[in-house]
C-alpha atoms as a PDB file:
ATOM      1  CA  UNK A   1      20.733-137.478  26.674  1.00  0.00           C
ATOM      2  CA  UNK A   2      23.618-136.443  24.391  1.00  0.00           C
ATOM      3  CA  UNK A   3      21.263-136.415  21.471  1.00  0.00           C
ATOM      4  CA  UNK A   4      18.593-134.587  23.124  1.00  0.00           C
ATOM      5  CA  UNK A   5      21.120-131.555  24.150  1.00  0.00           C
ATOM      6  CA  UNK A   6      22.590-131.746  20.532  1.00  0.00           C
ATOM      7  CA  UNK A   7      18.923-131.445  18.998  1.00  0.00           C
ATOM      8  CA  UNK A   8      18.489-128.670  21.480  1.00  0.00           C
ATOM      9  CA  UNK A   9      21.734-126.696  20.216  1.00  0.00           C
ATOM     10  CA  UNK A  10      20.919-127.523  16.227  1.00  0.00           C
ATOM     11  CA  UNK A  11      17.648-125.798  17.247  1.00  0.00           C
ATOM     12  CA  UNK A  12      18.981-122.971  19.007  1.00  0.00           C
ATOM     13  CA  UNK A  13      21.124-122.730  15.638  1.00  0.00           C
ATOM     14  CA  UNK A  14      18.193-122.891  13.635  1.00  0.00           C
ATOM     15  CA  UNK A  15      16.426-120.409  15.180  1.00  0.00           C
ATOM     16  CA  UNK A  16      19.781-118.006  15.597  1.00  0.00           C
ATOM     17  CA  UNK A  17      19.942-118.252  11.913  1.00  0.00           C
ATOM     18  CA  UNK A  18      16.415-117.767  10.819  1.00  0.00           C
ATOM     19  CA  UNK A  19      15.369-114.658  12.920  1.00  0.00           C
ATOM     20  CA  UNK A  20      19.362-113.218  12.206  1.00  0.00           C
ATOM     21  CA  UNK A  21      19.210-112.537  16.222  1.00  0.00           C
ATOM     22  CA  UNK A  22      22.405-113.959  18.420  1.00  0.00           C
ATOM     23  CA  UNK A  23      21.768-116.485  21.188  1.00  0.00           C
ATOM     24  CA  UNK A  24      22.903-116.339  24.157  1.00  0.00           C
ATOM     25  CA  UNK A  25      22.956-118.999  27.019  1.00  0.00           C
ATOM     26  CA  UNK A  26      22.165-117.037  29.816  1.00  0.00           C
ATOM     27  CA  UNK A  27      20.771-113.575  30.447  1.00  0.00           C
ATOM     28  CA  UNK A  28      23.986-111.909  31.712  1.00  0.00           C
ATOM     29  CA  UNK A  29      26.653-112.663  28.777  1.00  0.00           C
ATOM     30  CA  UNK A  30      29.958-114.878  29.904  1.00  0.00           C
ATOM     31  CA  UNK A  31      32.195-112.625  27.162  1.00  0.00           C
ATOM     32  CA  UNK A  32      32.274-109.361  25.180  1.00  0.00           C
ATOM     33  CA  UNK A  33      30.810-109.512  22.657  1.00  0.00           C
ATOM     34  CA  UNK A  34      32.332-110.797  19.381  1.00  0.00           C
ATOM     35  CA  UNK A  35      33.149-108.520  17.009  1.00  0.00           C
ATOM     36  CA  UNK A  36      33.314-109.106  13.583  1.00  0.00           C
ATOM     37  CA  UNK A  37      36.138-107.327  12.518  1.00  0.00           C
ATOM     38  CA  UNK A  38      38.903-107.970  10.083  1.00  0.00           C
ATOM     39  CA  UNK A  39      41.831-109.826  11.570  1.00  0.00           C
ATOM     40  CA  UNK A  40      44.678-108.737  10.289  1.00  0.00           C
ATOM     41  CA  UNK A  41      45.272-108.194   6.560  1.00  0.00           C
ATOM     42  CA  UNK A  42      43.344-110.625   4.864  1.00  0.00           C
ATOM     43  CA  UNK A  43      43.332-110.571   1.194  1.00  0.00           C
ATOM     44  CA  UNK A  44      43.227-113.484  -1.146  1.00  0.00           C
ATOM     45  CA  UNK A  45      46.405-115.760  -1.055  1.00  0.00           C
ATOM     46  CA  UNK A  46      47.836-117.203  -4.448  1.00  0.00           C
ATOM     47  CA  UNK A  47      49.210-120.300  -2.375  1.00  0.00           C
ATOM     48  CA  UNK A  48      45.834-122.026  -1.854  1.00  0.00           C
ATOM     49  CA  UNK A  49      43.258-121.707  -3.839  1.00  0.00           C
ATOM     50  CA  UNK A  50      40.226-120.090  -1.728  1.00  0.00           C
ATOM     51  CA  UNK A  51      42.411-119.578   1.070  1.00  0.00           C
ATOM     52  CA  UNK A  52      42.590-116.643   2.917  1.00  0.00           C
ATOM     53  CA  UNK A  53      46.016-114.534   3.658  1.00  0.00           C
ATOM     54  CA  UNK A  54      45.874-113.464   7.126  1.00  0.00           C
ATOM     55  CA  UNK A  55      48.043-111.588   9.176  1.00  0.00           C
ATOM     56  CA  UNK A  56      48.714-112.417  13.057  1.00  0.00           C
ATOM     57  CA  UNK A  57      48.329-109.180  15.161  1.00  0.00           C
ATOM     58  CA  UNK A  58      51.120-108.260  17.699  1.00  0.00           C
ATOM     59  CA  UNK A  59      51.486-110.027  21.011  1.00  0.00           C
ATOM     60  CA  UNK A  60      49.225-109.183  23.715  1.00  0.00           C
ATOM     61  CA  UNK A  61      50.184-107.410  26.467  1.00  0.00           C
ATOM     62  CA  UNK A  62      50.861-108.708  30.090  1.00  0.00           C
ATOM     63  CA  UNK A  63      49.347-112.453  29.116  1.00  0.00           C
ATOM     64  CA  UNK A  64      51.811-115.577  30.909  1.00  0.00           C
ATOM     65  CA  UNK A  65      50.618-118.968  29.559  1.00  0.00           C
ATOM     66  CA  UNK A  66      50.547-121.683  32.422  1.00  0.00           C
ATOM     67  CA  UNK A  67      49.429-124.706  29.775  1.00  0.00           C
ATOM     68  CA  UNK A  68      49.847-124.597  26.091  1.00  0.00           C
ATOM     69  CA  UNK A  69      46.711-124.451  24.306  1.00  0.00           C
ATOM     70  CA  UNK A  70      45.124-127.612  22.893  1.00  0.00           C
ATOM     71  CA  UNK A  71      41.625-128.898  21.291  1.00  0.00           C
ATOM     72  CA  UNK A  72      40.141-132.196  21.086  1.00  0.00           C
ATOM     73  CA  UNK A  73      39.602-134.061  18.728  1.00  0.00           C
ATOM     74  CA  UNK A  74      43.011-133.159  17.502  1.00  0.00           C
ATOM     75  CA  UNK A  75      43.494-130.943  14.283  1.00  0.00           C
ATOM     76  CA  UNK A  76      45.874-129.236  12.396  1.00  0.00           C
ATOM     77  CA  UNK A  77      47.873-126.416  13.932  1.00  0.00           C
ATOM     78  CA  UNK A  78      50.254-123.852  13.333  1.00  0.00           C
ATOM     79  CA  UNK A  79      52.491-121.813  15.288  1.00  0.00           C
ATOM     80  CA  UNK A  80      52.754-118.282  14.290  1.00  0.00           C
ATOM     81  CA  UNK A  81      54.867-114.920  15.421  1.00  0.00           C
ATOM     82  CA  UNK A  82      53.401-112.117  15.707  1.00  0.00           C
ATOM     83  CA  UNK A  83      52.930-110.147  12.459  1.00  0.00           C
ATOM     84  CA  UNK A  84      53.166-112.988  10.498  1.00  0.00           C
ATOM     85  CA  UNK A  85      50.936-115.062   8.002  1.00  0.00           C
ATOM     86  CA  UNK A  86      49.128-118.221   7.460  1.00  0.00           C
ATOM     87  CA  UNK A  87      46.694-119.175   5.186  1.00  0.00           C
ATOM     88  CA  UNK A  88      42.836-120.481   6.450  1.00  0.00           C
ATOM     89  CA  UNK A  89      42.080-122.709   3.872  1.00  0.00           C
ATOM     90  CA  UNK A  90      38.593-122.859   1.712  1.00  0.00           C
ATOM     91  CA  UNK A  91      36.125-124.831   3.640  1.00  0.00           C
ATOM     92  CA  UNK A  92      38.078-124.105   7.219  1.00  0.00           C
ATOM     93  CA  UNK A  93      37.052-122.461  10.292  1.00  0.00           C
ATOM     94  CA  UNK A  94      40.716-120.874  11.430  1.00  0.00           C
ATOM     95  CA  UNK A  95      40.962-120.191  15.541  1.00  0.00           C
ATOM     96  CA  UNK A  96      44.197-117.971  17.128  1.00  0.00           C
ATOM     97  CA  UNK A  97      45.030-117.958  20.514  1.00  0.00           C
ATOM     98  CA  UNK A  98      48.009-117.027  22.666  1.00  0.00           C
ATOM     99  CA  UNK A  99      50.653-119.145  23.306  1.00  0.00           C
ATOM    100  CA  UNK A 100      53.163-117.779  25.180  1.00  0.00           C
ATOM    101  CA  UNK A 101      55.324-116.494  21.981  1.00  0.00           C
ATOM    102  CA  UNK A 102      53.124-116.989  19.256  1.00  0.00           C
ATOM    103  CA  UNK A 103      49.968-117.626  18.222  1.00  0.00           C
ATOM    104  CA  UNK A 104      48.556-120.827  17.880  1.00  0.00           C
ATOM    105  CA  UNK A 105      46.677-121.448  14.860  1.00  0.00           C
ATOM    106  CA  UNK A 106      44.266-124.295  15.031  1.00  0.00           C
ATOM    107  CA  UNK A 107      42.304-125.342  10.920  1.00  0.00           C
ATOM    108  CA  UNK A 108      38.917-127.277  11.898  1.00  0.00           C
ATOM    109  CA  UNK A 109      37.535-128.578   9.058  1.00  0.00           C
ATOM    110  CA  UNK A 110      34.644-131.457  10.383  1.00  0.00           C
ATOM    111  CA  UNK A 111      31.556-130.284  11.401  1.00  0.00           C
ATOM    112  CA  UNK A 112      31.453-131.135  15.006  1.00  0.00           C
ATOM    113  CA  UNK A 113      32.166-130.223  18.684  1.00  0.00           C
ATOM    114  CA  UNK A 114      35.493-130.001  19.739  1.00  0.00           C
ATOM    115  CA  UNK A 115      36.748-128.973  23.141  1.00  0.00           C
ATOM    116  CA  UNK A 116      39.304-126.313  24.291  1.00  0.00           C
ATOM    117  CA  UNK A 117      42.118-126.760  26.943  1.00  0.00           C
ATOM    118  CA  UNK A 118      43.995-123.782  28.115  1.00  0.00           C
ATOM    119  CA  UNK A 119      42.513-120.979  25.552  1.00  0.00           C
ATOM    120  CA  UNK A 120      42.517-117.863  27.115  1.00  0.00           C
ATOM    121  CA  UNK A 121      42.634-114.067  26.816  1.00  0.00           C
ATOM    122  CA  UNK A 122      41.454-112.198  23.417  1.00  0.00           C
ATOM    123  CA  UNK A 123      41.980-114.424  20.253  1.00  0.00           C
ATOM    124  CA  UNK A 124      40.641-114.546  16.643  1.00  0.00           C
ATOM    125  CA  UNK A 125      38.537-116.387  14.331  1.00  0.00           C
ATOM    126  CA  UNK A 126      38.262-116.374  10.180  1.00  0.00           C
ATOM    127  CA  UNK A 127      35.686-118.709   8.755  1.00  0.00           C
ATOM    128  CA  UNK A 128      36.139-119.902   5.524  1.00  0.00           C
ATOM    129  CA  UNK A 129      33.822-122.206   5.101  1.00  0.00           C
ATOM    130  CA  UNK A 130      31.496-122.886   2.156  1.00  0.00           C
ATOM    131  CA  UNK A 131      28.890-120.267   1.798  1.00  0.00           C
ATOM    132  CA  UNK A 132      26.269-123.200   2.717  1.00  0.00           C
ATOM    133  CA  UNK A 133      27.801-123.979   5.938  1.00  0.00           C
ATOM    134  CA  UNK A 134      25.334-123.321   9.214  1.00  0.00           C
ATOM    135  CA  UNK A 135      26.856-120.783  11.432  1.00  0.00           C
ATOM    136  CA  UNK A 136      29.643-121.786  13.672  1.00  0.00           C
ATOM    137  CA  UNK A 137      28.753-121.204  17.416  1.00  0.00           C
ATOM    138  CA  UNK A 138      31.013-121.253  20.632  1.00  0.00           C
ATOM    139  CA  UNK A 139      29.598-122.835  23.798  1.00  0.00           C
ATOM    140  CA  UNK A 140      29.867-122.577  27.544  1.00  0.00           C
ATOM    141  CA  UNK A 141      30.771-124.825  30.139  1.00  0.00           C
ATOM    142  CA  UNK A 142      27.857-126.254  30.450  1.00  0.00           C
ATOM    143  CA  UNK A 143      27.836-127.296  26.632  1.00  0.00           C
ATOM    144  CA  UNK A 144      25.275-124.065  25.557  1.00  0.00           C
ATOM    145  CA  UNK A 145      25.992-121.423  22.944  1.00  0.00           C
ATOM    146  CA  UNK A 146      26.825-118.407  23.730  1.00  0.00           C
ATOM    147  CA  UNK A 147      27.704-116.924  21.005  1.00  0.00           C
ATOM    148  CA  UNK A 148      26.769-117.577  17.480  1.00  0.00           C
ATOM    149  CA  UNK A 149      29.283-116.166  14.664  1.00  0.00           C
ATOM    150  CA  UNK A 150      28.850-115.138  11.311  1.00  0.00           C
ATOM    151  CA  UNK A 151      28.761-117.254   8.087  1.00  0.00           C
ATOM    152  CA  UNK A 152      31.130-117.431   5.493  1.00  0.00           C
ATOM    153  CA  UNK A 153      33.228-115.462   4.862  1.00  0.00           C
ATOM    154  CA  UNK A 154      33.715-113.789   7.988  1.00  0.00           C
ATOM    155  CA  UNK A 155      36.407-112.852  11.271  1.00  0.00           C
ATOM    156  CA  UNK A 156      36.429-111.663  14.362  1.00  0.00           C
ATOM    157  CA  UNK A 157      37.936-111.082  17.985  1.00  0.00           C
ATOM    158  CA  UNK A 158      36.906-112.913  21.059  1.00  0.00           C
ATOM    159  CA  UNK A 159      37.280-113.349  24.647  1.00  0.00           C
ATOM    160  CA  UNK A 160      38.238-117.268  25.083  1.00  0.00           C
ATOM    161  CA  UNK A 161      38.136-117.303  28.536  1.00  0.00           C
ATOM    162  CA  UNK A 162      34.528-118.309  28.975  1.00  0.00           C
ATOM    163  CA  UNK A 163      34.525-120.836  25.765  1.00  0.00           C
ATOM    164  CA  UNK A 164      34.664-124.373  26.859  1.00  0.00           C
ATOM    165  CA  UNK A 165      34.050-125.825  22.756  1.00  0.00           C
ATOM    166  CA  UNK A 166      33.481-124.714  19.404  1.00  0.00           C
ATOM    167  CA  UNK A 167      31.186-125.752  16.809  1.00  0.00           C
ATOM    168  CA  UNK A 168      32.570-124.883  13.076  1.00  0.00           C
ATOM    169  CA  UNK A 169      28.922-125.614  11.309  1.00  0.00           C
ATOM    170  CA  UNK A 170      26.820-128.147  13.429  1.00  0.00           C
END
């Protein structure tokens, strides 16, 4: 069964990619839609060859963290104030969420599914994958995309709420 719904969501990424049209699992969307929007200041950073420069934005307003965020498989993280930096590394797909007092920077590298505890309210993406890497897609509790995102190079805002995994380029 697990391989049948993962040939069913590489084909729902096939087809996403080839017509250039956004999938969505259901008719009435679970989030906003993502916008693909520069994060921050991004420009090129001298510390990592490839690597992006970006910028945290401020805090968000009015959001109380019950559980600090997490993903499994584990990955790299970072913590990060507001209005500060970190670098998304050449071949990475970078994800930001709210943690309370800083944003949580999480680097997934391997292309595979990994699940999200405790993301929620508006966060931010950068992909920095290889320019050959299959779009990265965010899926709903019931293990369906809902969103597809744009290749390389690429950021954008999102509602987390609704996003139960993410896929950096399965």
């Amino acid at each position: 069964m697990k391989r049948f719904v993962s040939a069913l969501i590489v084909a729902a990424a096939l087809v996403a990619t080839a017509t250039g049209i956004p999938a969505t699992a259901s008719a009435a969307p679970r989030t906003a839609p993502v916008v693909a929007e520069q994060v921050g200041v991004a420009a090129p950073s001298s510390l990592d060859a490839g690597g992006i420069r970006v910028t945290t934005p401020a805090a968000p307003q009015g959001i109380g963290i019950a559980a600090t965020p997490t993903i499994s498989p584990s990955v790299s993280t970072q913590s990060v104030p507001p209005g500060g930096t970190y670098t998304c590394s050449y071949g990475y797909f970078c994800a930001q969420v709210w943690a309370g007092s800083a944003w949580k920077v999480f680097f997934l590298y391997n292309c595979r599914i990994y699940d999200l505890f405790n993301w929620t309210g508006t966060g931010y993406w950068r992909n920095n994958q290889s320019s050959g890497a299959p779009n990265p897609y965010l899926l709903g509790s019931q293990g369906i995309p809902i969103h597809f995102l744009a290749k390389s190079p690429s950021s954008g805002s999102v509602d987390w709420d609704p996003v139960y995994s993410i896929s950096p380029c399965y």
